[in-house]
N, C-alpha and C. Protein backbone atom coordinates (compact mmCIF):
# COMPACT_ATOMS: atom_id res chain seq x y z
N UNK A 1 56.79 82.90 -73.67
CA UNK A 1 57.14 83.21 -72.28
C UNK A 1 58.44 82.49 -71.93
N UNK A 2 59.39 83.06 -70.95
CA UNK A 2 60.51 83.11 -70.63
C UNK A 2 60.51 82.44 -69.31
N UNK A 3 61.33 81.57 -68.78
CA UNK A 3 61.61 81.24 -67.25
C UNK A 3 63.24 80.41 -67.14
N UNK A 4 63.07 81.01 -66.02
CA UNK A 4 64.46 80.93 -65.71
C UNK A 4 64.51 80.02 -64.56
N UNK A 5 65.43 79.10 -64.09
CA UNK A 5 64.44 78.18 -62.78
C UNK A 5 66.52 77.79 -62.76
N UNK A 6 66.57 78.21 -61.20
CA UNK A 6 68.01 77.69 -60.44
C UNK A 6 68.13 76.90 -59.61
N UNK A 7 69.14 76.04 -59.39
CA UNK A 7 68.69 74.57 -58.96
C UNK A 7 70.21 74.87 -58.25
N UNK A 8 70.54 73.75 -57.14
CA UNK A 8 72.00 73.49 -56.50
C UNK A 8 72.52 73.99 -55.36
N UNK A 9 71.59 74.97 -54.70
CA UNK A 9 72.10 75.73 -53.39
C UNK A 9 71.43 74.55 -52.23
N UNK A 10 72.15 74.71 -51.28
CA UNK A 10 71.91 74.11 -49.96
C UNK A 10 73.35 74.33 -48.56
N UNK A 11 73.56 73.49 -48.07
CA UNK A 11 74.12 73.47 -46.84
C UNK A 11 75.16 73.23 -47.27
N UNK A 12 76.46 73.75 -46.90
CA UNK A 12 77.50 73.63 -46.97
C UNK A 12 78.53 73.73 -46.40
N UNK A 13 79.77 72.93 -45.54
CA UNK A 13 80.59 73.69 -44.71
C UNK A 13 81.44 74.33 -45.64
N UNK A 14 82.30 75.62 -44.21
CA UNK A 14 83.29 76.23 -45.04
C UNK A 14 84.47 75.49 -45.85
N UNK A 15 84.66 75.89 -46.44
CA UNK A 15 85.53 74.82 -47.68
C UNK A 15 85.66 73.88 -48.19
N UNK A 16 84.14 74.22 -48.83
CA UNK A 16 83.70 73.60 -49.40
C UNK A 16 82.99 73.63 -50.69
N UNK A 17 82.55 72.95 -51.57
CA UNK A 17 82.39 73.20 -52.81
C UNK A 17 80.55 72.88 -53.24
N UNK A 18 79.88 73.76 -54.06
CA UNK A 18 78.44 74.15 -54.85
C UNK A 18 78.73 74.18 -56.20
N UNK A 19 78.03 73.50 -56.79
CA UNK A 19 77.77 73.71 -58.12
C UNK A 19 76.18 74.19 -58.53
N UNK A 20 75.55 75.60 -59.14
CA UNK A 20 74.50 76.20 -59.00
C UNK A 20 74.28 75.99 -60.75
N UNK A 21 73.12 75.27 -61.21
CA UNK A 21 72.29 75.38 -62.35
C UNK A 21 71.77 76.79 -62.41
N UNK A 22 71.04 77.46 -64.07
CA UNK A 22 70.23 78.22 -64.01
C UNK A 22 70.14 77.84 -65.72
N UNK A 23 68.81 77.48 -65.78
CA UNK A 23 68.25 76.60 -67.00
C UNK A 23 67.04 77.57 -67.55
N UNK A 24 67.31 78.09 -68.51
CA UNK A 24 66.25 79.12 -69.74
C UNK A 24 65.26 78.03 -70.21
N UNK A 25 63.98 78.26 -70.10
CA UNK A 25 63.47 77.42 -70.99
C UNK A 25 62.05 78.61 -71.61
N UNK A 26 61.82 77.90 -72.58
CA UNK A 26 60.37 78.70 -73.31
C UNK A 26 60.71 79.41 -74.96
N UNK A 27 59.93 80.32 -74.91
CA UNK A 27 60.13 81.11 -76.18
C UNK A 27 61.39 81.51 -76.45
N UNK A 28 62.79 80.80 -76.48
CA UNK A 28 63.87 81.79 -76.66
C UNK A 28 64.63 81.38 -78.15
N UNK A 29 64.69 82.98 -79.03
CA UNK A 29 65.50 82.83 -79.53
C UNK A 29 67.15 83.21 -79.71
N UNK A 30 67.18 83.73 -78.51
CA UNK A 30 68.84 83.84 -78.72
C UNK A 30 69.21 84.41 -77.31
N UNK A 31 70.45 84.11 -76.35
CA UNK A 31 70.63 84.45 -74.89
C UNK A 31 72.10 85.26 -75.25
N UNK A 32 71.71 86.47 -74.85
CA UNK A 32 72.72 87.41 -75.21
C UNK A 32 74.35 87.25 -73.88
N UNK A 33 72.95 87.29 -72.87
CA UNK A 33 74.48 87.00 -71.77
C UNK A 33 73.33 86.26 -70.65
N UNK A 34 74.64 85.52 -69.55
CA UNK A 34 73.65 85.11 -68.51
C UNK A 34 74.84 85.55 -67.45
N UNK A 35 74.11 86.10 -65.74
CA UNK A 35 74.79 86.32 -65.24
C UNK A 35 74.63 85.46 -63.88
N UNK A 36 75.08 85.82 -63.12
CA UNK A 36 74.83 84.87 -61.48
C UNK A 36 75.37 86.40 -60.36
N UNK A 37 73.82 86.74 -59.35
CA UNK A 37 74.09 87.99 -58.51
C UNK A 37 73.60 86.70 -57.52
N UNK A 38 74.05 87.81 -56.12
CA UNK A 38 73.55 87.12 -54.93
C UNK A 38 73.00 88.22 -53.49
N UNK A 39 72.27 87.65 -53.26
CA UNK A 39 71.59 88.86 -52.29
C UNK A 39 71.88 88.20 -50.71
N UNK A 40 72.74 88.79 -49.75
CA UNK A 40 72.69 88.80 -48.21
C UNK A 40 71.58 89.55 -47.56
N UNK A 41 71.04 88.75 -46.44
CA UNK A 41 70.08 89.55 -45.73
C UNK A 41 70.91 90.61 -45.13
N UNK A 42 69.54 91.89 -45.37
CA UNK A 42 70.33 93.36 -45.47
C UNK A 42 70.87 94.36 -45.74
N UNK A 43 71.71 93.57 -47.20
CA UNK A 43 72.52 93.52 -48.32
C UNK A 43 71.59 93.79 -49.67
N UNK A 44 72.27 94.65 -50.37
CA UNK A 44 71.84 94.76 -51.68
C UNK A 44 72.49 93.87 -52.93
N UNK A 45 71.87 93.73 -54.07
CA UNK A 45 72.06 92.57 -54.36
C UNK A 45 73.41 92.81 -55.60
N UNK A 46 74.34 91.90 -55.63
CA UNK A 46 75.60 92.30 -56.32
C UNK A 46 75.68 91.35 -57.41
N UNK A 47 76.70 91.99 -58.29
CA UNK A 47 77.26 90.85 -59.43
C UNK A 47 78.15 90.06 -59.20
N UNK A 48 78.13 88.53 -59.31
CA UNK A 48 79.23 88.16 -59.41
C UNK A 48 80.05 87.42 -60.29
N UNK A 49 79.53 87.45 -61.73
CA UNK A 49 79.82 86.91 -63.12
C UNK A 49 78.64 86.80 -64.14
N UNK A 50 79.48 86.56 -64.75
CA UNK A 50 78.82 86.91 -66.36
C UNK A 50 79.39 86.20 -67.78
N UNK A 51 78.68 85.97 -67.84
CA UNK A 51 79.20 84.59 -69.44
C UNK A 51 78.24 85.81 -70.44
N UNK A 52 79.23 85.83 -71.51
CA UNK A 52 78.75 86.61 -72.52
C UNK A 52 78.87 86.28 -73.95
N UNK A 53 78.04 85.87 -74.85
CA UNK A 53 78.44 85.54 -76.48
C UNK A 53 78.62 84.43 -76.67
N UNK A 54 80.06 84.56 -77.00
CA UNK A 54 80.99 83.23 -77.61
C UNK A 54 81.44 82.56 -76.20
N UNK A 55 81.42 83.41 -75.14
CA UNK A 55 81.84 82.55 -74.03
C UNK A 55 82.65 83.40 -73.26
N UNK A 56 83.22 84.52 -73.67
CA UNK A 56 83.87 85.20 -72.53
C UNK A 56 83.27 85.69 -70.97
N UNK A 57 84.12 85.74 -70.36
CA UNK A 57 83.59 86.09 -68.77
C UNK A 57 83.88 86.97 -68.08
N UNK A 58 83.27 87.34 -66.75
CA UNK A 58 83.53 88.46 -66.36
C UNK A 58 83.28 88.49 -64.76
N UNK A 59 84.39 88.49 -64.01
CA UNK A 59 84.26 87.94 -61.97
C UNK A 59 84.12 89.56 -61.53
N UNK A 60 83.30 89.05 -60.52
CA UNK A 60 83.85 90.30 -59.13
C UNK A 60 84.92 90.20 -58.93
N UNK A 61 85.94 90.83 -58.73
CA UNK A 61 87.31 90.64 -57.57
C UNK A 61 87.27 89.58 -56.82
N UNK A 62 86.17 89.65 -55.89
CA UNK A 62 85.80 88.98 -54.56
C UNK A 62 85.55 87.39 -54.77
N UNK A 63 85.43 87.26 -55.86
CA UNK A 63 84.90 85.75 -56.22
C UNK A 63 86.22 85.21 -57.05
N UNK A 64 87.02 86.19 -57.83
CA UNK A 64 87.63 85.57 -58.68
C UNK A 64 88.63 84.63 -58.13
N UNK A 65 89.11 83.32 -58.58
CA UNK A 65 89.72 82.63 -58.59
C UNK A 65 88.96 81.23 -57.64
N UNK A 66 87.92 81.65 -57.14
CA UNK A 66 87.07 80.66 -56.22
C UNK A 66 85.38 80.49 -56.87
N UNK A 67 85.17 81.30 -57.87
CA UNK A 67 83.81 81.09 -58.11
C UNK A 67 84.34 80.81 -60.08
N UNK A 68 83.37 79.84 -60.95
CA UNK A 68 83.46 79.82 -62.16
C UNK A 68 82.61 79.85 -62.97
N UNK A 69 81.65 80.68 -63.97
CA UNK A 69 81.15 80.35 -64.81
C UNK A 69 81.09 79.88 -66.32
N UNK A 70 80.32 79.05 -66.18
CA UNK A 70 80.19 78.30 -67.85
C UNK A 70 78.58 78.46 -68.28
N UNK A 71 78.53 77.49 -69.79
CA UNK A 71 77.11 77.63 -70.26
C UNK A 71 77.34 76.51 -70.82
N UNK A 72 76.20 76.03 -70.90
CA UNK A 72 76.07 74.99 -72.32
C UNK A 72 74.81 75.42 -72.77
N UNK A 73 75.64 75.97 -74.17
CA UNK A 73 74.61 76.67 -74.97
C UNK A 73 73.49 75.74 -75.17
N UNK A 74 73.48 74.01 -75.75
CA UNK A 74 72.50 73.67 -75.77
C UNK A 74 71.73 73.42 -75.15
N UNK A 75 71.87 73.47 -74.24
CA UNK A 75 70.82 73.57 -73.14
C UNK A 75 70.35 74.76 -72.49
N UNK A 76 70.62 75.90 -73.00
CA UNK A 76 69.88 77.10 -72.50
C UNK A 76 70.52 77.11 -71.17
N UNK A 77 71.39 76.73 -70.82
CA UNK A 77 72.42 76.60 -69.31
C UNK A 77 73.37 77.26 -68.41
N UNK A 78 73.37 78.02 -67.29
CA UNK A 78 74.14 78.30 -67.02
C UNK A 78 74.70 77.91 -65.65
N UNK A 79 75.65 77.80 -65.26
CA UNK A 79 76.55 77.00 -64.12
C UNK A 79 77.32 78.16 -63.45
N UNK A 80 77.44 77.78 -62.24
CA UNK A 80 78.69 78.44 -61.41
C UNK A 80 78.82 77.73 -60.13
N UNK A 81 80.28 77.48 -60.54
CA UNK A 81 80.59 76.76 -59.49
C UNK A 81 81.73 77.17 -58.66
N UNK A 82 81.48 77.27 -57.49
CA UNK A 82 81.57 77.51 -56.18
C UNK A 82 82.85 77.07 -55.47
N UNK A 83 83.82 76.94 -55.09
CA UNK A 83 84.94 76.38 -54.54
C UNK A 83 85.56 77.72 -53.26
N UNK A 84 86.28 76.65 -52.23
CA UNK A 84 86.31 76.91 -50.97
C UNK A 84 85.57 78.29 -50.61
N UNK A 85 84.13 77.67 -50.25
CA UNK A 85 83.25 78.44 -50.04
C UNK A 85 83.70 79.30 -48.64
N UNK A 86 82.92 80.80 -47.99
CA UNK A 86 83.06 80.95 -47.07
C UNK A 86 81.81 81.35 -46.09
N UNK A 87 82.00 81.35 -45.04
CA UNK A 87 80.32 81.66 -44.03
C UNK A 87 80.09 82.97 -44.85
N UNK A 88 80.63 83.87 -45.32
CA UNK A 88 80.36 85.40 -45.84
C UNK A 88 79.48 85.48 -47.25
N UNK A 89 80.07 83.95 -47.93
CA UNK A 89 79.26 83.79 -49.30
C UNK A 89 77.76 83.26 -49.07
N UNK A 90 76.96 83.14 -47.96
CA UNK A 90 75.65 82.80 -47.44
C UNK A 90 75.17 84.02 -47.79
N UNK A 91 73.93 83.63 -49.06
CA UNK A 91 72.86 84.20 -49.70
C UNK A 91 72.27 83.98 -50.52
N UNK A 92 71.18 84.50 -51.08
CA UNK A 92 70.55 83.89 -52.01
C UNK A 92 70.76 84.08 -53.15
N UNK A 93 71.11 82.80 -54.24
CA UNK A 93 71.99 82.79 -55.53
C UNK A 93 70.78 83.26 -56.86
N UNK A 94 71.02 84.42 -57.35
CA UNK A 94 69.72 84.89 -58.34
C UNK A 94 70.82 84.61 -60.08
N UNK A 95 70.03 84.31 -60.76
CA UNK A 95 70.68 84.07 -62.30
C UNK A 95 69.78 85.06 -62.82
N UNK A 96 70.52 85.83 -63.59
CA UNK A 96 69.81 86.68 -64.23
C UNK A 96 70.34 86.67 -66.22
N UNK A 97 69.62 86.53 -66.80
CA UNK A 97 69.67 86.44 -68.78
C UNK A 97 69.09 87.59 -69.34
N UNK A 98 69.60 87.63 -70.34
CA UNK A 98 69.27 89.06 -71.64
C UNK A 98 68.65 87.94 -72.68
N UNK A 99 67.13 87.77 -73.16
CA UNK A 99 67.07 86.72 -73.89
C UNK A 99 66.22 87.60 -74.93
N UNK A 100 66.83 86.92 -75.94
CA UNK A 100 66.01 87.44 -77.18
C UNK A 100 64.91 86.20 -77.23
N UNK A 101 63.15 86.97 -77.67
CA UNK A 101 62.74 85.66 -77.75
C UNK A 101 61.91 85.85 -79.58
N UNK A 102 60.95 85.19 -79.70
CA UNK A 102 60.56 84.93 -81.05
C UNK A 102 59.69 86.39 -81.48
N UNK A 103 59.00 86.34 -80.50
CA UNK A 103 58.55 87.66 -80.73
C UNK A 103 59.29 89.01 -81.18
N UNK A 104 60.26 89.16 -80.74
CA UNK A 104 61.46 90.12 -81.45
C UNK A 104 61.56 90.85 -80.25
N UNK A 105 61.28 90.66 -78.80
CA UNK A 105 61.48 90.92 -77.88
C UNK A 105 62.47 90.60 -77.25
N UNK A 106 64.05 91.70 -76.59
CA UNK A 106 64.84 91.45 -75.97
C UNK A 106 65.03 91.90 -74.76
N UNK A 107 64.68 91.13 -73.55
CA UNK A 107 64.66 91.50 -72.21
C UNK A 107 64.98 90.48 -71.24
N UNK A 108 65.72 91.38 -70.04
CA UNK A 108 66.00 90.55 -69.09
C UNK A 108 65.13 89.89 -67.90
N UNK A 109 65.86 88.82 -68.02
CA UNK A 109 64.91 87.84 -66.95
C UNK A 109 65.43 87.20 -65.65
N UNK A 110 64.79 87.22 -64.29
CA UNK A 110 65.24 86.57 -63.12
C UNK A 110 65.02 85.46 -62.69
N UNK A 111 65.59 84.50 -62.29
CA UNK A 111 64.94 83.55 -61.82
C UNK A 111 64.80 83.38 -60.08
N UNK A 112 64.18 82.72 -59.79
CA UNK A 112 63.34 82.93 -58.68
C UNK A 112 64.67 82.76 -57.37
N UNK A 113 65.54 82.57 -57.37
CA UNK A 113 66.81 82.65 -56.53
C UNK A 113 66.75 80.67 -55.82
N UNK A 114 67.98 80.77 -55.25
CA UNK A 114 68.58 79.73 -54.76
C UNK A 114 69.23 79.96 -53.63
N UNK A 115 69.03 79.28 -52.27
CA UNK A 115 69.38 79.68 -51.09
C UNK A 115 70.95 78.84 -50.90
N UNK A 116 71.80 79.67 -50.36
CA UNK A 116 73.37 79.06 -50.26
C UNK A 116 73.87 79.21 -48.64
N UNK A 117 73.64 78.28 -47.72
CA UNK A 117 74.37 78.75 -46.47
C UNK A 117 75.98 77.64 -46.56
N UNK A 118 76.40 78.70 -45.90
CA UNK A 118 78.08 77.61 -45.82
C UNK A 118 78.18 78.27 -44.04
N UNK A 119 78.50 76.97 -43.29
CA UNK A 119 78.30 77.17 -42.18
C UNK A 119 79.93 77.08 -41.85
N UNK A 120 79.97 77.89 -40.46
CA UNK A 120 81.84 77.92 -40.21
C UNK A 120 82.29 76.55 -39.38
């Protein structure tokens, strides 16, 4: 079994900076990609990066140059961090992985989300 568990959202003023965990743990043998979406009340829920493989990446428009993702592979890890946040980026931060596990099973997994307000 697979879990995904995101850590780092809370209160924030505008411009200001989050750093968001999202930590794989369990049966895994191999994490194909990990991504970071976020859901606004109301709002359907969007992409906003993606760490893939060896390490390449992949932004929304909307985030690029203010949002960053990394991994540390040994730790089943993924990060994004957050810089001059805005009241508009308030929502809940979901990590989502493609994990291969022992069983020979490859499927994606959510973790339970992370709440982000940045107040004006």
């Amino acid at each position: 079994q697979v879990q995904l568990v995101e850590s780092g959202g809370g209160l924030v003023q505008a411009g200001g900076s989050l750093r968001l965990s999202c930590a794989a743990s369990g049966s895994i043998l191999s994490i194909t990609s990990m991504c970071w979406y976020r859901q606004a009340p109301g709002k359907q829920r969007e992409l906003l990066a993606a760490i893939i493989g060896g390490g390449s990446t992949n932004y929304a428009d909307f985030v690029k140059g203010r949002f960053t993702i990394s991994r540390d592979n040994a730790k089943n890890t993924a990060y994004l961090q957050m810089n001059s946040l805005k009241p508009e980026d308030t929502a809940v931060y979901y990590c989502n992985a493609q994990i291969a596990d022992y069983s020979g099973s490859r499927l994606g997994y959510w973790g339970q989300g992370t709440q982000v307000t940045v107040s004006s």
